[in-house]
Protein backbone atom coordinates (compact mmCIF):
# COMPACT_ATOMS: atom_id res chain seq x y z
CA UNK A 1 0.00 0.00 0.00
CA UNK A 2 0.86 3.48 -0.83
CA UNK A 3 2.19 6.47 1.63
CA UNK A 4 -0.92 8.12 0.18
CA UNK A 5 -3.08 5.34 0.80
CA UNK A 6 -2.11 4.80 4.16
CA UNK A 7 -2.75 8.52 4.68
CA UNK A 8 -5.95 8.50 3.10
CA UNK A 9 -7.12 5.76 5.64
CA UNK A 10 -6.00 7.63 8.70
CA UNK A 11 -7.28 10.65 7.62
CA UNK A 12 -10.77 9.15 7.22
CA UNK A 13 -10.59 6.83 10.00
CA UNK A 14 -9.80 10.32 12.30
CA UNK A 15 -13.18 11.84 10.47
CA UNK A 16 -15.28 8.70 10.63
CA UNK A 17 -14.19 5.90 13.65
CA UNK A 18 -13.94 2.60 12.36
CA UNK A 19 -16.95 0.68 13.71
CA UNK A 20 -17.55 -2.73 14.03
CA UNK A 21 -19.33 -4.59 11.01
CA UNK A 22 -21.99 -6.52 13.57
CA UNK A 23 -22.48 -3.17 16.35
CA UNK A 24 -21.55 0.03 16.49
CA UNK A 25 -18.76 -0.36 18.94
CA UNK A 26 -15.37 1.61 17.79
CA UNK A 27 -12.68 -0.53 16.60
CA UNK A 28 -8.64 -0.27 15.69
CA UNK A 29 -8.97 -0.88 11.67
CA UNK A 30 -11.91 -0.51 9.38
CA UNK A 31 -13.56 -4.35 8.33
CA UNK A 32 -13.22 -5.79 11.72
CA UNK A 33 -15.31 -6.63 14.40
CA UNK A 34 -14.93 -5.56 17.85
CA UNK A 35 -13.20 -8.32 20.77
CA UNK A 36 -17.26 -9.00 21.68
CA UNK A 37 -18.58 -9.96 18.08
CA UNK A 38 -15.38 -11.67 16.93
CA UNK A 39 -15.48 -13.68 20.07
CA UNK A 40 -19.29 -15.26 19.84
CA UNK A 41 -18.20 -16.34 16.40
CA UNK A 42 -17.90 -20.22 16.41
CA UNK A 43 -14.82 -20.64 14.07
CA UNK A 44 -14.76 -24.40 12.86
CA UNK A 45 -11.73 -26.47 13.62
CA UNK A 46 -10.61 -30.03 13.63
CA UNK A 47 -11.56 -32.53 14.03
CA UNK A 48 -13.80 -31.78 10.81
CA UNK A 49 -14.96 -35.20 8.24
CA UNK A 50 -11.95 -35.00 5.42
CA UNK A 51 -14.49 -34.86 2.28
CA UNK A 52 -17.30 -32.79 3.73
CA UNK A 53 -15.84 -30.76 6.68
CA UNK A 54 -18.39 -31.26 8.92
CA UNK A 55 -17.21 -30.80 12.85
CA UNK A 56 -17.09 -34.40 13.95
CA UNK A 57 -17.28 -35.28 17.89
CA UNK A 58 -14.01 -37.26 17.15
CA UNK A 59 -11.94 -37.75 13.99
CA UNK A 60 -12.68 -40.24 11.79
CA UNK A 61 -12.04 -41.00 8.72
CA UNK A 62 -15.51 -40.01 7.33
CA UNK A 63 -18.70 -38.71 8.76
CA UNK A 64 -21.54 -41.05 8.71
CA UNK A 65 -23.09 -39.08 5.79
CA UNK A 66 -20.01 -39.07 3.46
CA UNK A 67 -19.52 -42.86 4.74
CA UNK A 68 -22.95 -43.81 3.29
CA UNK A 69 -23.06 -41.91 0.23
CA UNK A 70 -19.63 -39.92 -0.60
CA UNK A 71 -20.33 -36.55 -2.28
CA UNK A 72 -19.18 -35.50 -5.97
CA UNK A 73 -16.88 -33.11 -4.77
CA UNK A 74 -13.43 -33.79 -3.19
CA UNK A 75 -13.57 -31.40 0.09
CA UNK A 76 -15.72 -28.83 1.83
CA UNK A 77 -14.49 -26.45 3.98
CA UNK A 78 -16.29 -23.55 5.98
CA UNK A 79 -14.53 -20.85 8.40
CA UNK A 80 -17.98 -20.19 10.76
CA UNK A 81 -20.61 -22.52 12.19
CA UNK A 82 -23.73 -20.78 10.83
CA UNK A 83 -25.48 -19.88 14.27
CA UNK A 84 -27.07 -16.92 15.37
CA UNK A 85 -23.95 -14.74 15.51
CA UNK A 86 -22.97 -15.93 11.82
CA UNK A 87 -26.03 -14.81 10.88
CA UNK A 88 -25.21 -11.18 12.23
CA UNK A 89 -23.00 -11.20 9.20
CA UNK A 90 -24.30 -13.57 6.68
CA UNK A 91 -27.81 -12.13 6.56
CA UNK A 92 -26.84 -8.43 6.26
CA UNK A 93 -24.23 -9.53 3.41
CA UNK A 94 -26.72 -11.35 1.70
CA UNK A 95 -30.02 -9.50 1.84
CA UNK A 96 -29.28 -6.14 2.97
CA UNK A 97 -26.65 -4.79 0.42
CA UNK A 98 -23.89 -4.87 3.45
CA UNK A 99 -21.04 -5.47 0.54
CA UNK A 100 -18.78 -4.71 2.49
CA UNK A 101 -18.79 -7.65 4.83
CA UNK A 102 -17.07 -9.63 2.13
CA UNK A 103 -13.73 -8.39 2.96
CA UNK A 104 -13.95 -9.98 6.62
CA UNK A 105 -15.30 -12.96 5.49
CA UNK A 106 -13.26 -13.85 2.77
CA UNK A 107 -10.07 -13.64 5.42
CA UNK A 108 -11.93 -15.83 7.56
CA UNK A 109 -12.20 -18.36 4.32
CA UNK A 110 -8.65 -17.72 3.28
CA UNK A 111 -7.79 -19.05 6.54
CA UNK A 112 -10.42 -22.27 6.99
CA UNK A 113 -9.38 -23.07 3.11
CA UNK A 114 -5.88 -22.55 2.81
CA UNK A 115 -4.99 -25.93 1.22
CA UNK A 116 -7.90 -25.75 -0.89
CA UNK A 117 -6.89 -22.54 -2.25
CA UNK A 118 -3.25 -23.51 -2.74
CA UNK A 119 -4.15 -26.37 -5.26
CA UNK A 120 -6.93 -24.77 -6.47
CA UNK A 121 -6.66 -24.06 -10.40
CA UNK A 122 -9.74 -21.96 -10.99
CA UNK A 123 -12.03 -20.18 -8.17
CA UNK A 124 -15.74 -19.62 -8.72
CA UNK A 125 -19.49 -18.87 -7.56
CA UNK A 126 -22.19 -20.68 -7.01
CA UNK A 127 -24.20 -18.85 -9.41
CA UNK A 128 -27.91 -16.52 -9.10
CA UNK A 129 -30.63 -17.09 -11.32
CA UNK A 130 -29.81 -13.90 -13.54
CA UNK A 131 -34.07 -12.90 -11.90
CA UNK A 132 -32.59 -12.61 -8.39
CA UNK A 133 -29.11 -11.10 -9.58
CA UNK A 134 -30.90 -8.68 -11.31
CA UNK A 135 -33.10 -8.01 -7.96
CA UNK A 136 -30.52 -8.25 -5.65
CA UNK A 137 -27.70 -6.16 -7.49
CA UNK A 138 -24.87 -8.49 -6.49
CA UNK A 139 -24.18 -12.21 -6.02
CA UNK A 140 -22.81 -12.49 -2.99
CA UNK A 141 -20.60 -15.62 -3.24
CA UNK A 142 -19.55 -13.83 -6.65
CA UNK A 143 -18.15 -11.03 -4.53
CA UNK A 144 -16.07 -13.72 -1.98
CA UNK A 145 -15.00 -15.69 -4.96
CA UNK A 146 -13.51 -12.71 -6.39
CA UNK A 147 -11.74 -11.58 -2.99
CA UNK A 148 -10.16 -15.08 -2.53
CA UNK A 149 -9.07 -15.27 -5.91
CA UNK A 150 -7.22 -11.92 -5.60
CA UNK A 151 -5.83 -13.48 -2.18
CA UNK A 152 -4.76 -16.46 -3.67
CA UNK A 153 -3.75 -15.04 -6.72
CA UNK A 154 -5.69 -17.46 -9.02
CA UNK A 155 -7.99 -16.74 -12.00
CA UNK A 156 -11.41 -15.74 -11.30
CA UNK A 157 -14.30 -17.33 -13.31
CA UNK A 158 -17.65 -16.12 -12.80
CA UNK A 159 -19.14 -17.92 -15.75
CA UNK A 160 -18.18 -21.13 -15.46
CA UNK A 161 -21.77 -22.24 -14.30
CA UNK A 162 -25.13 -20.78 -14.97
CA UNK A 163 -28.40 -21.26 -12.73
CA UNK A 164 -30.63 -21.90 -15.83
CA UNK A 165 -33.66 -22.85 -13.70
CA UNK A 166 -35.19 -20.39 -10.95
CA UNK A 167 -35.83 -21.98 -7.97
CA UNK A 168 -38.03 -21.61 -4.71
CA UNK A 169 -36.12 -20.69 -1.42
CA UNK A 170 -34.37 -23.94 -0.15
CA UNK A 171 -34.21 -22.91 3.49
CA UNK A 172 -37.14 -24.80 4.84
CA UNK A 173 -36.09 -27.83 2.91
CA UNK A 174 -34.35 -31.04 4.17
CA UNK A 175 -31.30 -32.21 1.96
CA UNK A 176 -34.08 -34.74 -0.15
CA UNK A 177 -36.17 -32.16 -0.80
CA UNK A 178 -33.17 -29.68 -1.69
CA UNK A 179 -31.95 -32.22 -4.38
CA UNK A 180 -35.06 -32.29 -5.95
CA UNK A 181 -35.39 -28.68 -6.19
CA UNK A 182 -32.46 -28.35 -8.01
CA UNK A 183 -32.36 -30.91 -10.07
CA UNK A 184 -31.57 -28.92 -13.57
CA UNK A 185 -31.57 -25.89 -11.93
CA UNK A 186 -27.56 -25.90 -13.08
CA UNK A 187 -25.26 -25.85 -16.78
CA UNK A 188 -22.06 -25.84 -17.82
CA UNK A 189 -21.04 -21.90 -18.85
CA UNK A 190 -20.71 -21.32 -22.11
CA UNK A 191 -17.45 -21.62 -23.64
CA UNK A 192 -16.44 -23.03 -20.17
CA UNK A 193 -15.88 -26.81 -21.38
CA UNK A 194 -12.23 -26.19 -22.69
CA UNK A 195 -11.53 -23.74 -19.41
CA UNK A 196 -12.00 -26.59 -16.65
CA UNK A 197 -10.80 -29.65 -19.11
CA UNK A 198 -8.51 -31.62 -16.93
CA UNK A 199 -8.47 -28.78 -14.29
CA UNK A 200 -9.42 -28.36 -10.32
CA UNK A 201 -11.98 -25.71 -9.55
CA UNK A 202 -12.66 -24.20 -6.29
CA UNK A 203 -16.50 -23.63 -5.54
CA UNK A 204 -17.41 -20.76 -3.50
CA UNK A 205 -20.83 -20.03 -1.57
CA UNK A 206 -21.92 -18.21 1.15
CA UNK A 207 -23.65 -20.91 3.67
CA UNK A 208 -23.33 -24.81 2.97
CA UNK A 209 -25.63 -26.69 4.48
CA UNK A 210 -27.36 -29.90 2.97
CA UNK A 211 -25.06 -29.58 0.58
CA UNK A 212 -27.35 -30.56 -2.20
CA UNK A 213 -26.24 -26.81 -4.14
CA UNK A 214 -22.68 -27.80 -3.88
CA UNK A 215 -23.03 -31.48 -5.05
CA UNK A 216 -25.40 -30.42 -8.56
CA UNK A 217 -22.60 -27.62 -8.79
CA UNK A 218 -19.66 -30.35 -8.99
CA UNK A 219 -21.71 -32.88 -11.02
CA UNK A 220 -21.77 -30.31 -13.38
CA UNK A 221 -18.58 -29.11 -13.46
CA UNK A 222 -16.96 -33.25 -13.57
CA UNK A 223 -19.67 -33.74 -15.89
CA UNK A 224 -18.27 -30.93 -18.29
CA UNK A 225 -14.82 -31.89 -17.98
CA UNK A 226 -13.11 -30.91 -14.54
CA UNK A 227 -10.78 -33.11 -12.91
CA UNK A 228 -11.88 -32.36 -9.40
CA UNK A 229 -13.97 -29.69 -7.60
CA UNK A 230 -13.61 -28.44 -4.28
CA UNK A 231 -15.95 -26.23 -1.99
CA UNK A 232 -15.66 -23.34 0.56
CA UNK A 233 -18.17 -21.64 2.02
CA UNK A 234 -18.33 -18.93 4.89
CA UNK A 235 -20.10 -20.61 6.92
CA UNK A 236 -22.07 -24.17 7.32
CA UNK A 237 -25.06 -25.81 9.16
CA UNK A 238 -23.66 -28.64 10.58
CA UNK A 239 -25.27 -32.18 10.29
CA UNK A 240 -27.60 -32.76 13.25
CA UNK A 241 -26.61 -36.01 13.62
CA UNK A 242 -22.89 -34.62 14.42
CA UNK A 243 -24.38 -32.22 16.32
CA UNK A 244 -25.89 -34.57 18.73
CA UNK A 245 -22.43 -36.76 18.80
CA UNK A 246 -20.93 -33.32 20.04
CA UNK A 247 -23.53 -32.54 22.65
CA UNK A 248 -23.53 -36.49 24.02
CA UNK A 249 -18.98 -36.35 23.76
């Protein structure tokens, strides 16, 4: 960064405080949260399932989930457990045109997916319906994607995937009635078949959690050509089977 820069952010941060994203509590920097909020996030952490990431009460080799039916993609990783202080973030960033959230989150990713990112050889979104883009202004795993990319320094590919199919709001679904939904909801970008021949792509979304988005996303995406697909996510609903193996441990 640039003497100027750096001047230019103290002089602001003198006229306007830095505030915390989640409360209006003054913080050191701009785009962080203050010692309260950052401390009633639940940060994920081993041990985690190896092909799905899901926190585990012990490690194992798989969870029961991945055991009984492994997922299309290689590994999932999230940075936050999606509960009620997640969703001080998530929801805002999402609905509420709080863009700049994604820089804080996307460290938070860069962290919880570093060796996804490292052998990553293309990063992109789970894609909007072009409807809800259109309604929304922004897709907001677009706007992480493009953060960790610049992190990472790896290409950037917003079209590699198109959501072809609106579809109704999957958050009252369970994971059979999520796969259903989207069943050809998802295609190959165009022009995208000779981009991810023979190449690994990092997925990025916002909140995992049947993971029935990110497994019609990789089918796709092997289907077309890839030679492996990875997700990360900001934050995930854990399986409530492992939650109950962490409450009973």
């Amino acid at each position: 960064m640039s003497i100027l820069a750096r001047l230019g952010i103290r002089l602001l941060d003198a006229v306007l405080p830095p505030h915390c994203l989640t409360c209006e509590a003054e913080v050191g920097e701009q785009g962080t949260l203050c010692e309260a909020c950052h401390g009633g996030l639940a940060f994920l952490a081993e041990p985690l399932c190896p092909h799905c990431g899901v926190p585990l009460a012990k490690p194992a080799p798989f969870c029961l989930t991945c055991e009984m039916q492994p997922p299309a993609f290689s590994a999932a990783r999230a940075a936050l457990r999606y509960d009620d202080a997640a969703q001080r973030l998530l929801l805002p960033f999402k609905y509420a045109d709080r863009t700049e959230l994604a820089g804080f989150l996307a460290r938070q990713m860069a962290a919880a997916g570093a060796s996804l990112l490292a052998r990553a050889d293309l990063i992109a979104p789970v894609p909007l319906h072009w409807r809800r883009q259109f309604a929304r202004r922004y897709n907001q795993a677009g706007l992480l994607a493009a953060r960790l990319a610049r992190r990472a320094r790896k290409p950037y590919a917003p079209r590699l995937l198109r959501r072809i199919r609106r579809t109704i709001p999957l958050g009252e679904l369970g994971a059979d009635e999520r796969e259903e939904v989207l069943r050809g909801a998802f295609a190959l970008g165009f022009r995208a078949g000779p981009r991810i021949a023979g190449r690994r792509v990092l997925l990025v979304d916002d909140i995992l959690t049947s993971g029935a988005t990110a497994e019609a996303c990789a089918r796709i995406l092997l289907d077309g050509g890839a030679a492996a697909v990875d997700i990360l996510a900001a934050a995930r609903v854990p399986d409530p089977r492992s939650d109950s193996a962490l409450t009973a441990a």
